[in-house]
N, C-alpha and C. Protein backbone atom coordinates (compact mmCIF):
# COMPACT_ATOMS: atom_id res chain seq x y z
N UNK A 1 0.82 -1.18 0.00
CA UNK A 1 0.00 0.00 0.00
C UNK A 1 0.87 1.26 0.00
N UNK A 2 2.09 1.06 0.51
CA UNK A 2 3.01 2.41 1.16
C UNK A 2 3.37 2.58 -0.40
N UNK A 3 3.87 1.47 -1.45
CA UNK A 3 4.30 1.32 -2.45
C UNK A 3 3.34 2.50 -3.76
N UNK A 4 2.24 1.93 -3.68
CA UNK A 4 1.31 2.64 -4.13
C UNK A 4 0.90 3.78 -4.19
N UNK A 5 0.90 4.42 -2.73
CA UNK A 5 0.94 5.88 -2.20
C UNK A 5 1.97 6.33 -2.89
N UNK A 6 3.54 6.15 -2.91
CA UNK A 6 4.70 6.42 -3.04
C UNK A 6 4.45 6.64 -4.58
N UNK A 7 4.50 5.69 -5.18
CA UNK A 7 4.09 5.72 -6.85
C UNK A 7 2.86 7.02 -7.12
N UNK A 8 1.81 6.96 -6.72
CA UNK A 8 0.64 8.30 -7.00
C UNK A 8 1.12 9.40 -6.02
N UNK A 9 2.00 9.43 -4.94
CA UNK A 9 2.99 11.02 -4.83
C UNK A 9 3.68 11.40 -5.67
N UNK A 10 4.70 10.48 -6.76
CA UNK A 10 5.45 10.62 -7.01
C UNK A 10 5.11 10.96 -8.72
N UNK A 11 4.13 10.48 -9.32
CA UNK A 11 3.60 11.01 -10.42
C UNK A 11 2.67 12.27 -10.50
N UNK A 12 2.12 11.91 -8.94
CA UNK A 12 1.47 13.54 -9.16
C UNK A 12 2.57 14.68 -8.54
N UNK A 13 3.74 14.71 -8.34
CA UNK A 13 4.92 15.53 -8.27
C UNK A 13 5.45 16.00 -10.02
N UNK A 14 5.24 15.09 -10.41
CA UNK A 14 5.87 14.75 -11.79
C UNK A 14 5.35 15.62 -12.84
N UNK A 15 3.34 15.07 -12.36
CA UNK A 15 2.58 15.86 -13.31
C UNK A 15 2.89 17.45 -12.42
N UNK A 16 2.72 18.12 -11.66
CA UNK A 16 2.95 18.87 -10.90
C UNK A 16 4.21 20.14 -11.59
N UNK A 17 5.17 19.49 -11.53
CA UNK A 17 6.16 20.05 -11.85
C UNK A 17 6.13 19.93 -13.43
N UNK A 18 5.88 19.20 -14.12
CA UNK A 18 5.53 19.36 -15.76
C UNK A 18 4.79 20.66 -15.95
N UNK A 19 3.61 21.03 -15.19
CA UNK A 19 2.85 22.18 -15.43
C UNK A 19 3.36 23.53 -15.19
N UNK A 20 3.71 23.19 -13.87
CA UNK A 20 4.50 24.56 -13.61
C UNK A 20 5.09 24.97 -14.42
N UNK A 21 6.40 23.85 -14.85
CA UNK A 21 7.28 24.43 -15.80
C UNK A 21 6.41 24.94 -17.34
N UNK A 22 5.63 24.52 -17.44
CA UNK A 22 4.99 25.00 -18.88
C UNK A 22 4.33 26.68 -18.53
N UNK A 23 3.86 26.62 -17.61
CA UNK A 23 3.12 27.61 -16.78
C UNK A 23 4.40 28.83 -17.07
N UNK A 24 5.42 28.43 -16.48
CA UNK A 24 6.49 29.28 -16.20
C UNK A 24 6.81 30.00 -17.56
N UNK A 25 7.40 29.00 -18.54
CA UNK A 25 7.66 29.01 -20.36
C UNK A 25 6.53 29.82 -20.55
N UNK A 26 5.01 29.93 -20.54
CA UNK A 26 4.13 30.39 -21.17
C UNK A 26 4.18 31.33 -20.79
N UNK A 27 4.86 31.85 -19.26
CA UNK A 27 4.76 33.68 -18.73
C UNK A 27 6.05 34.08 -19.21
N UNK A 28 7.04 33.23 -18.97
CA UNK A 28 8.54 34.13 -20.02
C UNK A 28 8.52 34.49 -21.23
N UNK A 29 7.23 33.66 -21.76
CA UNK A 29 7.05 34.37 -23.29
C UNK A 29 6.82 35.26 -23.11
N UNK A 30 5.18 35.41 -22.72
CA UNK A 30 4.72 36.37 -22.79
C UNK A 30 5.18 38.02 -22.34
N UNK A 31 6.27 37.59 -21.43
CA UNK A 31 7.03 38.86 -20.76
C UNK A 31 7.68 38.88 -21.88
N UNK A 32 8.49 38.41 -22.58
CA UNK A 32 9.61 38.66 -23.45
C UNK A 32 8.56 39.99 -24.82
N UNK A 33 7.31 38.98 -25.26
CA UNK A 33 6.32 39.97 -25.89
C UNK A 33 6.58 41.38 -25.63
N UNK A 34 5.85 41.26 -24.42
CA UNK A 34 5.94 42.39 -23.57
C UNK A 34 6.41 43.78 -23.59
N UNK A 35 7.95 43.31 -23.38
CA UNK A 35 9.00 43.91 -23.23
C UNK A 35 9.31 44.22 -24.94
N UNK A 36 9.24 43.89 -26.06
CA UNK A 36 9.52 43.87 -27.14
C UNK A 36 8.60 44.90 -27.25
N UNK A 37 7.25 44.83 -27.35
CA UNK A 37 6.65 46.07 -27.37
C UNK A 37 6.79 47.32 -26.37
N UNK A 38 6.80 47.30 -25.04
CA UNK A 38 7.41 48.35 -24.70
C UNK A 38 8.44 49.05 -24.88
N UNK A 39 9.83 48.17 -25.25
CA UNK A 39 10.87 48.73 -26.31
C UNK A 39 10.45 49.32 -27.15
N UNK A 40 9.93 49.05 -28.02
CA UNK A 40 9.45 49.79 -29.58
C UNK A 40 8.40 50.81 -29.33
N UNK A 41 8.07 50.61 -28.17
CA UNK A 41 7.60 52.10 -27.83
C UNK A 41 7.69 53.15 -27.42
N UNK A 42 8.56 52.87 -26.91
CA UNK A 42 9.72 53.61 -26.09
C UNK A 42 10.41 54.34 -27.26
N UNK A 43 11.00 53.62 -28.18
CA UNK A 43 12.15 54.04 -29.40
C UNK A 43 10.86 54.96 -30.03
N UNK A 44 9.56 55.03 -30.31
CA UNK A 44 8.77 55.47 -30.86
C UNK A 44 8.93 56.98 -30.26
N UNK A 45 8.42 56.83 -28.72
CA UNK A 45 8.24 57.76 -27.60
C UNK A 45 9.29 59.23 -27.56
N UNK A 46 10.62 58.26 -27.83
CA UNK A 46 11.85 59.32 -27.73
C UNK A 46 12.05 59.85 -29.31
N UNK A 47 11.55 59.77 -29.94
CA UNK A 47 11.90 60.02 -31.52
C UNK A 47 10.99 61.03 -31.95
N UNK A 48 9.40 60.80 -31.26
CA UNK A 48 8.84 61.87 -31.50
C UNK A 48 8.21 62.92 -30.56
N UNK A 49 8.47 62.38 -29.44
CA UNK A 49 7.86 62.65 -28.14
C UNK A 49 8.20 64.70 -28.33
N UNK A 50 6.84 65.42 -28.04
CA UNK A 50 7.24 66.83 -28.00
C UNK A 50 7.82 67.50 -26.85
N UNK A 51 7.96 66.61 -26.00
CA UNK A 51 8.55 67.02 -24.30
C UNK A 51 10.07 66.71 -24.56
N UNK A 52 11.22 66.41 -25.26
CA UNK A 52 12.52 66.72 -25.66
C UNK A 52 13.19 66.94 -24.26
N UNK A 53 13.05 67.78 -23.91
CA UNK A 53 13.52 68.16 -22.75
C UNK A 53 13.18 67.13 -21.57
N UNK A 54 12.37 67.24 -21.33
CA UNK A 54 12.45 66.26 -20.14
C UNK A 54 12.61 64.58 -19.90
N UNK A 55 12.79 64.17 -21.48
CA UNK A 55 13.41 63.18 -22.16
C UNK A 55 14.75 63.11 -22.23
N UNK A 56 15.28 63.83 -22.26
CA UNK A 56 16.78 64.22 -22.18
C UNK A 56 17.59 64.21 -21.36
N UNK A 57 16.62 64.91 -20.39
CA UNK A 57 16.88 64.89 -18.70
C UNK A 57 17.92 65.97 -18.77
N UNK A 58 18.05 67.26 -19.19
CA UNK A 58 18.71 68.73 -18.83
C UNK A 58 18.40 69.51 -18.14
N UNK A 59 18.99 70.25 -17.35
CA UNK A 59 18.84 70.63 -16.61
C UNK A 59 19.17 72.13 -16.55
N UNK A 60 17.88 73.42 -16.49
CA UNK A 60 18.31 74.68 -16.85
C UNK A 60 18.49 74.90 -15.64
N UNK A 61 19.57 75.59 -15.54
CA UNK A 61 20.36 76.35 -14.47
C UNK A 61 19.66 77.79 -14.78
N UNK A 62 19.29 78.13 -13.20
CA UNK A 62 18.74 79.36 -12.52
C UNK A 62 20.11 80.43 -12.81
N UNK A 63 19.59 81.37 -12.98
CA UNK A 63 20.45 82.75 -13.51
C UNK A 63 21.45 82.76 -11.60
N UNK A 64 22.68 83.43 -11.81
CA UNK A 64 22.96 83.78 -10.46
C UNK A 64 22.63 85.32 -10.23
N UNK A 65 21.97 85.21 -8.61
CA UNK A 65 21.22 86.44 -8.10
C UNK A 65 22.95 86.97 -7.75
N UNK A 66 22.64 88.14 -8.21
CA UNK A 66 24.07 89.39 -7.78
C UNK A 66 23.48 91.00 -7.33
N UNK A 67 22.07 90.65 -7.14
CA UNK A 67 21.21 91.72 -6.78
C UNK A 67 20.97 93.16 -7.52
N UNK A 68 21.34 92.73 -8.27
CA UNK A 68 21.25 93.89 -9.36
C UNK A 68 19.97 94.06 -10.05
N UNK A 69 18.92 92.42 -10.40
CA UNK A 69 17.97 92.54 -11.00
C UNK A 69 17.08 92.48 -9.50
N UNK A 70 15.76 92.46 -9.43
CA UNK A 70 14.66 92.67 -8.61
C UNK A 70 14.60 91.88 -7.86
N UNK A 71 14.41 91.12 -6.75
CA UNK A 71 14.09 89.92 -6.06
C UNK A 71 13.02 89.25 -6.77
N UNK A 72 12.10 89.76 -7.06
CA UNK A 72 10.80 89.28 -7.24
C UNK A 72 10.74 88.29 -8.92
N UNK A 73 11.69 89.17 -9.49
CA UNK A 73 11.84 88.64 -10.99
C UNK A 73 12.94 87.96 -11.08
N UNK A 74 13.80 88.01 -9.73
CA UNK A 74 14.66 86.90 -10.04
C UNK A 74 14.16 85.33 -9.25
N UNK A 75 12.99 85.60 -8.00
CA UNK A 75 12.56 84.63 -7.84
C UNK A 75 11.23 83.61 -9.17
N UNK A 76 11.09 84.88 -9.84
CA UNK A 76 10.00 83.81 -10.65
C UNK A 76 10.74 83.24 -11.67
N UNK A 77 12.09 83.60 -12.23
CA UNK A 77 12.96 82.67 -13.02
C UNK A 77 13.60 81.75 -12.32
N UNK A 78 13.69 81.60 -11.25
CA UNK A 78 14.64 80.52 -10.01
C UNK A 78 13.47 79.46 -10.08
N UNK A 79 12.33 79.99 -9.59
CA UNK A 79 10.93 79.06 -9.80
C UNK A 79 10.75 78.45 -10.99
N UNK A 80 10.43 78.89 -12.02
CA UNK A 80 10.38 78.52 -13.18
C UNK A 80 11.57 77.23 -13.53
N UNK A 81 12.72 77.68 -13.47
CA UNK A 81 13.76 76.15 -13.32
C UNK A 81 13.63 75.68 -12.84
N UNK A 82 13.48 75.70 -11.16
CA UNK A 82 13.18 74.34 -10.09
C UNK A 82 11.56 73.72 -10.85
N UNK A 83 10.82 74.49 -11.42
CA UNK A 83 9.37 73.35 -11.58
C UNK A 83 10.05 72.38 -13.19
N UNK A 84 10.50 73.04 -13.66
CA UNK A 84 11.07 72.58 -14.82
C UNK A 84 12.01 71.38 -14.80
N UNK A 85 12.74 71.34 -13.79
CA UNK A 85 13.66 70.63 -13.39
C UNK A 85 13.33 69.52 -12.76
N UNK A 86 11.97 69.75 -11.93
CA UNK A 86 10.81 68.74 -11.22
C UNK A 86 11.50 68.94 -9.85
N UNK A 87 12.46 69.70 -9.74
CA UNK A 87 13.12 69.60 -8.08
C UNK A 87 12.19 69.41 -6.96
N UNK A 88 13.07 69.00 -6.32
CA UNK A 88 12.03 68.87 -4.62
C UNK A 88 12.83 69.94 -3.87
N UNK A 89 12.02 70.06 -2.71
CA UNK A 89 12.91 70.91 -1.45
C UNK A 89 13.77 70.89 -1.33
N UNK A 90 14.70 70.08 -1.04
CA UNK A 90 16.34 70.20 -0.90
C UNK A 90 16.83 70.72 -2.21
N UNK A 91 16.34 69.85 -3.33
CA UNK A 91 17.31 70.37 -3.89
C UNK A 91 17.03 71.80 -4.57
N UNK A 92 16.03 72.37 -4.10
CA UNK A 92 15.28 74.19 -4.68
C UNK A 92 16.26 74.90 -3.73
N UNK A 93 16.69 74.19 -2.44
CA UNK A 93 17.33 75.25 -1.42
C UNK A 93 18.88 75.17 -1.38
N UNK A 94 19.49 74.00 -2.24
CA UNK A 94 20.31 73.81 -2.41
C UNK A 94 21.37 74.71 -3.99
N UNK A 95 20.09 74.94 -4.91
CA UNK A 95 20.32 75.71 -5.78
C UNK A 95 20.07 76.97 -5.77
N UNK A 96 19.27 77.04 -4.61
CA UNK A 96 18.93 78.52 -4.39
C UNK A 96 20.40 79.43 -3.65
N UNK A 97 20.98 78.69 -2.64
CA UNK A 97 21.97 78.87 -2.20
C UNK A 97 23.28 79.00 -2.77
N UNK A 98 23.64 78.22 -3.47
CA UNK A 98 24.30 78.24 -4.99
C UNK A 98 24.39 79.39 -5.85
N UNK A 99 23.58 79.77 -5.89
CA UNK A 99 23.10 81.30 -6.76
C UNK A 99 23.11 82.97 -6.29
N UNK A 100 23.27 82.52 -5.36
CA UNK A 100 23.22 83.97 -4.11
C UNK A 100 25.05 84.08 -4.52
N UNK A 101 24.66 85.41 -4.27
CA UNK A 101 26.43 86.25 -4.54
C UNK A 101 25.92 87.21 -3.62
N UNK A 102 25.39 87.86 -3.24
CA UNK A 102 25.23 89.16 -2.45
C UNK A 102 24.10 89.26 -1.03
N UNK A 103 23.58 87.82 -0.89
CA UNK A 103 22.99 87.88 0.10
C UNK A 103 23.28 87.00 0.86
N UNK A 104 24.88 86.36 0.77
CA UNK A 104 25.35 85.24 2.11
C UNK A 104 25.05 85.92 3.40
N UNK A 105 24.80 87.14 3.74
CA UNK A 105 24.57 87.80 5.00
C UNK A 105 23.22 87.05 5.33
N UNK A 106 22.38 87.58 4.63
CA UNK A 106 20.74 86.51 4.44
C UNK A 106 21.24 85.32 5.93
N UNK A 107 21.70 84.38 4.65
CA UNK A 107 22.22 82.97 5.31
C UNK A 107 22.99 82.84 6.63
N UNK A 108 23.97 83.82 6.85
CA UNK A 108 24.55 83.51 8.29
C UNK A 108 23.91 83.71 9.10
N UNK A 109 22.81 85.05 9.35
CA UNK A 109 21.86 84.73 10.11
C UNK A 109 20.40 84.03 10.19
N UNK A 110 20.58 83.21 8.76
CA UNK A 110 19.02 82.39 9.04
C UNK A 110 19.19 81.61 9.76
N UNK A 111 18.18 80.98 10.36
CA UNK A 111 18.15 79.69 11.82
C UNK A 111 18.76 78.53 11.02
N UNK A 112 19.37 77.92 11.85
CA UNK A 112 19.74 76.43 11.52
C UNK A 112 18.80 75.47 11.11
N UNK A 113 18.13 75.17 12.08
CA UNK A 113 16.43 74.35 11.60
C UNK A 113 15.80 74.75 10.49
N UNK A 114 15.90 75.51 10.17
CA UNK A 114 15.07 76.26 8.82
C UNK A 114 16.07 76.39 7.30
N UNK A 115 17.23 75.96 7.58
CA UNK A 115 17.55 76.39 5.69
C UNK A 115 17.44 75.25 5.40
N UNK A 116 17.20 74.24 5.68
CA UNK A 116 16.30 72.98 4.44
C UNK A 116 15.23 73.52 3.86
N UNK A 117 14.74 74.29 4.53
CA UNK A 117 12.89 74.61 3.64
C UNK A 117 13.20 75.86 2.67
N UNK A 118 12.72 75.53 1.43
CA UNK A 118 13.01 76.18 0.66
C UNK A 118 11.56 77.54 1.19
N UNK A 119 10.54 76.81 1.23
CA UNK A 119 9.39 78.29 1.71
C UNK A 119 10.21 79.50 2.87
N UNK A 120 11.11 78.90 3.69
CA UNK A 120 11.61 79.78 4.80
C UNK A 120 12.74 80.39 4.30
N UNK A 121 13.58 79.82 3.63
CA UNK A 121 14.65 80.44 3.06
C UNK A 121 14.07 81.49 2.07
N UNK A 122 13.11 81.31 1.62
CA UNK A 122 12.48 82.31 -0.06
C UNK A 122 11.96 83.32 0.87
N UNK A 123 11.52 82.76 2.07
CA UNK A 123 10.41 84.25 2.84
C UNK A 123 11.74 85.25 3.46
N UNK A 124 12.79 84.37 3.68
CA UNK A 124 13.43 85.39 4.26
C UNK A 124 14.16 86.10 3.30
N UNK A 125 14.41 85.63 2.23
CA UNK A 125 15.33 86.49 1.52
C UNK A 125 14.04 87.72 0.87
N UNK A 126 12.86 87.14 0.65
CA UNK A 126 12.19 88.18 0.11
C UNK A 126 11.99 89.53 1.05
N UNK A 127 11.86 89.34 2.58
CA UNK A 127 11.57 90.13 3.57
C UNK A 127 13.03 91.13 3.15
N UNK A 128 14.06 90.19 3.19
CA UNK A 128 15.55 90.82 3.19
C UNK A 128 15.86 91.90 2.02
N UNK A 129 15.30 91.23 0.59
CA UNK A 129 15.72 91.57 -0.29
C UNK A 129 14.78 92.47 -1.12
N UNK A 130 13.09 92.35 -1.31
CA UNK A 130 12.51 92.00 -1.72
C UNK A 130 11.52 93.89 -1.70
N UNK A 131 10.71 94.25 -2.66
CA UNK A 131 10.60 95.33 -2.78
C UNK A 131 9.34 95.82 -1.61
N UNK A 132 8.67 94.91 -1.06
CA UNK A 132 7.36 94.96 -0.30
C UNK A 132 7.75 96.26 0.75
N UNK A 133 8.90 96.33 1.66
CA UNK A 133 9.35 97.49 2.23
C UNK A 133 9.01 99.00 1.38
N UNK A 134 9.39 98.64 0.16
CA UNK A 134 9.09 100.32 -0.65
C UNK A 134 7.74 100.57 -1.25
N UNK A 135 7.01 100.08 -1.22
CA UNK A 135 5.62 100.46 -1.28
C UNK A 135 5.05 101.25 -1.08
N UNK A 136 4.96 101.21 -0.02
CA UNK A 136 4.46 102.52 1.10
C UNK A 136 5.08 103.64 0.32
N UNK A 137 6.94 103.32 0.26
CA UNK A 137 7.56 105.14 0.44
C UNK A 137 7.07 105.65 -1.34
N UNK A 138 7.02 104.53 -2.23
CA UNK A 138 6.48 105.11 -2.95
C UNK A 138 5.58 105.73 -3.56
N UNK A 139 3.73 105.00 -3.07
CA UNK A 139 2.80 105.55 -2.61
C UNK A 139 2.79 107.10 -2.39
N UNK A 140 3.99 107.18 -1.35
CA UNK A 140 4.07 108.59 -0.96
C UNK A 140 4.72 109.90 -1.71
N UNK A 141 5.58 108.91 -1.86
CA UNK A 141 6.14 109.86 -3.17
C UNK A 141 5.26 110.52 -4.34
N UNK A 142 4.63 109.29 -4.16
CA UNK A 142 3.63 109.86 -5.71
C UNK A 142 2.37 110.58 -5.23
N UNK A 143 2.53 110.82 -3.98
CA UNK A 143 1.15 111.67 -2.94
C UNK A 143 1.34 113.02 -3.38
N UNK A 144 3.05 112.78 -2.84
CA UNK A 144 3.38 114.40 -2.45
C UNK A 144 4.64 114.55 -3.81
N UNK A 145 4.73 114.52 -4.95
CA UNK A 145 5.21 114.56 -6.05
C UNK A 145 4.92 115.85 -6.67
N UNK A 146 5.59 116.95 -7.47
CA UNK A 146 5.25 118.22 -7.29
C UNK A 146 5.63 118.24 -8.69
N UNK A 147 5.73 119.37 -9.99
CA UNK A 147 5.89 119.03 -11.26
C UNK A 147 6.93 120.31 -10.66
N UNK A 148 8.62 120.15 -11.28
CA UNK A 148 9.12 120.98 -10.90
C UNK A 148 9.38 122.03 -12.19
N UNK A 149 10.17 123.08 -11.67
CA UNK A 149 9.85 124.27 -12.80
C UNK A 149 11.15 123.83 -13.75
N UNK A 150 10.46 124.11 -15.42
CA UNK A 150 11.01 123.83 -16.39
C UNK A 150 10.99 122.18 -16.65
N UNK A 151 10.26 121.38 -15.81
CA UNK A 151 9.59 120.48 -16.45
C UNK A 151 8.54 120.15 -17.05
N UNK A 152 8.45 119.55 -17.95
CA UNK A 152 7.47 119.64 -19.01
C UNK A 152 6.42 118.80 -18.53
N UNK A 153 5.04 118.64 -18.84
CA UNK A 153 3.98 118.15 -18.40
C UNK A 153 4.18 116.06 -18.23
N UNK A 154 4.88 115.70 -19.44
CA UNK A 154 4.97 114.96 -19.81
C UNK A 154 6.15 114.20 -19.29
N UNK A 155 6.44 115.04 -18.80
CA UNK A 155 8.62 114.10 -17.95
C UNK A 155 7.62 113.91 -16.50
N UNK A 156 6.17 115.19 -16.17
CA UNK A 156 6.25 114.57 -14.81
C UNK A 156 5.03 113.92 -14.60
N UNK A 157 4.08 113.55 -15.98
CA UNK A 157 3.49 112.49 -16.13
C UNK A 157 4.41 111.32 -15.77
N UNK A 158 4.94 111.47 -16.67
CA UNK A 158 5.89 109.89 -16.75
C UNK A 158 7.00 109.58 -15.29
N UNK A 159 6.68 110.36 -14.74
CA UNK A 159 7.08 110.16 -13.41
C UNK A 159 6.74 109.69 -12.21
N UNK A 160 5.39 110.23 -12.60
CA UNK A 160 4.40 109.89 -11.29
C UNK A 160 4.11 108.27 -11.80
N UNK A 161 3.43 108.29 -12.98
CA UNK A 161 3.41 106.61 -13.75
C UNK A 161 4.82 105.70 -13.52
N UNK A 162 5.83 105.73 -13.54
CA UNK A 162 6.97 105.64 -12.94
C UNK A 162 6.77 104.70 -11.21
N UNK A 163 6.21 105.83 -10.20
CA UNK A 163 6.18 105.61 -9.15
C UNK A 163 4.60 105.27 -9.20
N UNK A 164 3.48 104.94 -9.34
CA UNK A 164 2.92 104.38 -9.45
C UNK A 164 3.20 102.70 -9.91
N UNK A 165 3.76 102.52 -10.56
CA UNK A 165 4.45 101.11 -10.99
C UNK A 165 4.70 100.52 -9.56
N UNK A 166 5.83 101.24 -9.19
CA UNK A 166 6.79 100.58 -8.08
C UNK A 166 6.26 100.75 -6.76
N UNK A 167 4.88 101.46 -6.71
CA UNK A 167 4.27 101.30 -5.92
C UNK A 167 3.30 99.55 -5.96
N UNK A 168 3.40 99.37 -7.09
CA UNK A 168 2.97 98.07 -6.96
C UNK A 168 1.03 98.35 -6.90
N UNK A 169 0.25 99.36 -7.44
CA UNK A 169 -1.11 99.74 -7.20
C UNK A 169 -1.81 98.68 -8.77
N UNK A 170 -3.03 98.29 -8.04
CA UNK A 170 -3.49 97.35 -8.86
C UNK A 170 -3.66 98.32 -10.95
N UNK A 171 -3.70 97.36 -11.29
CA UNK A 171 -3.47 98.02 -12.70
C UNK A 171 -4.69 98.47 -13.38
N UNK A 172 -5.96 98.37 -12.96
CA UNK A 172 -7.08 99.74 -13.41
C UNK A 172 -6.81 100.23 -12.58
N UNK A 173 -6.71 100.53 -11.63
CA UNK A 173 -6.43 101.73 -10.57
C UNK A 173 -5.53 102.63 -11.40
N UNK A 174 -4.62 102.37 -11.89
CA UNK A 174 -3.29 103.11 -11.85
C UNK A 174 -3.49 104.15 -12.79
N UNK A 175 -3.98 104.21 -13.77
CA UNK A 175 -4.37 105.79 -14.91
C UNK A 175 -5.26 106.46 -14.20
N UNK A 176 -6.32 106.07 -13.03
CA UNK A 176 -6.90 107.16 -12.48
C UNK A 176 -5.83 107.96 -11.39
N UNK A 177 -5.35 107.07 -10.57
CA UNK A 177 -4.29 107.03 -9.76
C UNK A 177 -3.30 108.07 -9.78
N UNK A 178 -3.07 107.57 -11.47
CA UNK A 178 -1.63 108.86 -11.71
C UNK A 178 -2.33 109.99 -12.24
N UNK A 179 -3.76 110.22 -12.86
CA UNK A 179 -4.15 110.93 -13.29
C UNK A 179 -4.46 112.31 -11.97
N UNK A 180 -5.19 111.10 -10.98
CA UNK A 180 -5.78 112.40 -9.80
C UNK A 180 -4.16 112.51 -9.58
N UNK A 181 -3.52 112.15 -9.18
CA UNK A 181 -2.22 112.64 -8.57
C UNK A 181 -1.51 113.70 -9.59
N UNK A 182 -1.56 113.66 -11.14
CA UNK A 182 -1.42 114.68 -12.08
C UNK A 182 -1.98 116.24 -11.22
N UNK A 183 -3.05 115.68 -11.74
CA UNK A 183 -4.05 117.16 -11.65
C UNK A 183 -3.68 117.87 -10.38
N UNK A 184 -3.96 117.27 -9.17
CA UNK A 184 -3.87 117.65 -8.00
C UNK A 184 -2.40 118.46 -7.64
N UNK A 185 -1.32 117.74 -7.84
CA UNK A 185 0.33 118.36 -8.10
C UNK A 185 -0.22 119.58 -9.01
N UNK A 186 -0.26 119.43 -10.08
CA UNK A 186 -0.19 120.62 -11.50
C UNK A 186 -0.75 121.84 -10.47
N UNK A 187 -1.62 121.83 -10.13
CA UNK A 187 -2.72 122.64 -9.05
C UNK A 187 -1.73 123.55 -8.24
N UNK A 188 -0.99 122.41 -7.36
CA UNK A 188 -0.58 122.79 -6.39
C UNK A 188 1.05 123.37 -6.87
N UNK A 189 1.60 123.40 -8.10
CA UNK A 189 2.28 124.34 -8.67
C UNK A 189 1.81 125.51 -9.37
N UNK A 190 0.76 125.20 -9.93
CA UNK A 190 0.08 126.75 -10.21
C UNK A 190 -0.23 127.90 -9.36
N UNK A 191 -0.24 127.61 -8.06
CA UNK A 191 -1.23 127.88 -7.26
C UNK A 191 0.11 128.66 -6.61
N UNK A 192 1.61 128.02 -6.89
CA UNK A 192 2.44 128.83 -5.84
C UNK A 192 3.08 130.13 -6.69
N UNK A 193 2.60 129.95 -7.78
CA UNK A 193 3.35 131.15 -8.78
C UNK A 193 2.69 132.09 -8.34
């Protein structure tokens, strides 16, 4: 009887392992398929694909800040490369740092805990660097802005429009804006002759 058992374990091992192995052969094909078409799609993908760039895998380098251009316009080209680039946090604060020529002061006193985050490092350099401080003084400027003598109507149009800009005032606002601020100045030089 043990004989018997032994013999029907041993063929159904047999049949067992016959299947598998066919089982196995029939999925290595089919992977090999597979893979043959994802190759050739791939070769398809890169040949005509309109994203080039990020196929390529290049990498545009952020302009270096030397403070000469604006904070604000040099942060939306710094931005613009890190999304381009697909960066993460480290490495936005790592290139951001990289790029600074004139605001390592910034950095020696930012907190330790905080220059991994690129949001804390950007808030502070903007506070540091960044035009939101002159707002106000320009506002004012363009309050109390006076047309001086032997200037022409038009140098102190374009002046007050000027400081209206850099006042940062929403943009329909700003032709009434510079307009009442026109009139009102012109006035108040006529008025001293």
């Amino acid at each position: 009887m043990e004989n018997i058992v032994g013999r029907n374990v041993a063929s159904m091992e047999h049949q067992l392992k016959s299947e598998l192995e066919k089982s196995v052969e029939c999925i290595e094909d089919r992977m090999k398929n597979k893979m043959k078409k994802f190759e050739k799609i791939m070769r398809n993908a890169t040949t005509t694909s309109p994203c080039n760039v990020m196929m390529s895998h290049r990498t545009i380098q952020p302009p270096t800040y030397d403070g000469q251009t604006p904070w604000s316009s040099y942060k939306k080209q710094f931005e613009t490369a890190a999304t381009t680039n697909l960066w993460e946090e480290e490495q936005k604060v790592t290139a951001l740092v990289i790029a600074l020529r004139s605001a390592e002061i910034v950095l020696q006193t930012f907190p330790e805990e905080d220059r991994d985050r690129y949001s804390a490092l950007s808030a502070a350099l903007e506070l540091r660097l960044g035009n939101e401080h002159l707002r106000q003084v320009f506002a004012t400027q363009v309050e109390t802005k006076t047309q001086k003598v032997g200037e022409s109507f038009q140098e102190f149009e374009a002046g007050v429009k000027r400081l209206v800009r850099l006042a940062s005032c929403i943009l329909r606002r700003i032709t009434k804006f510079s307009r009442e601020a026109c009139y009102r100045n012109v006035r108040k030089w006529h008025s001293r002759r």
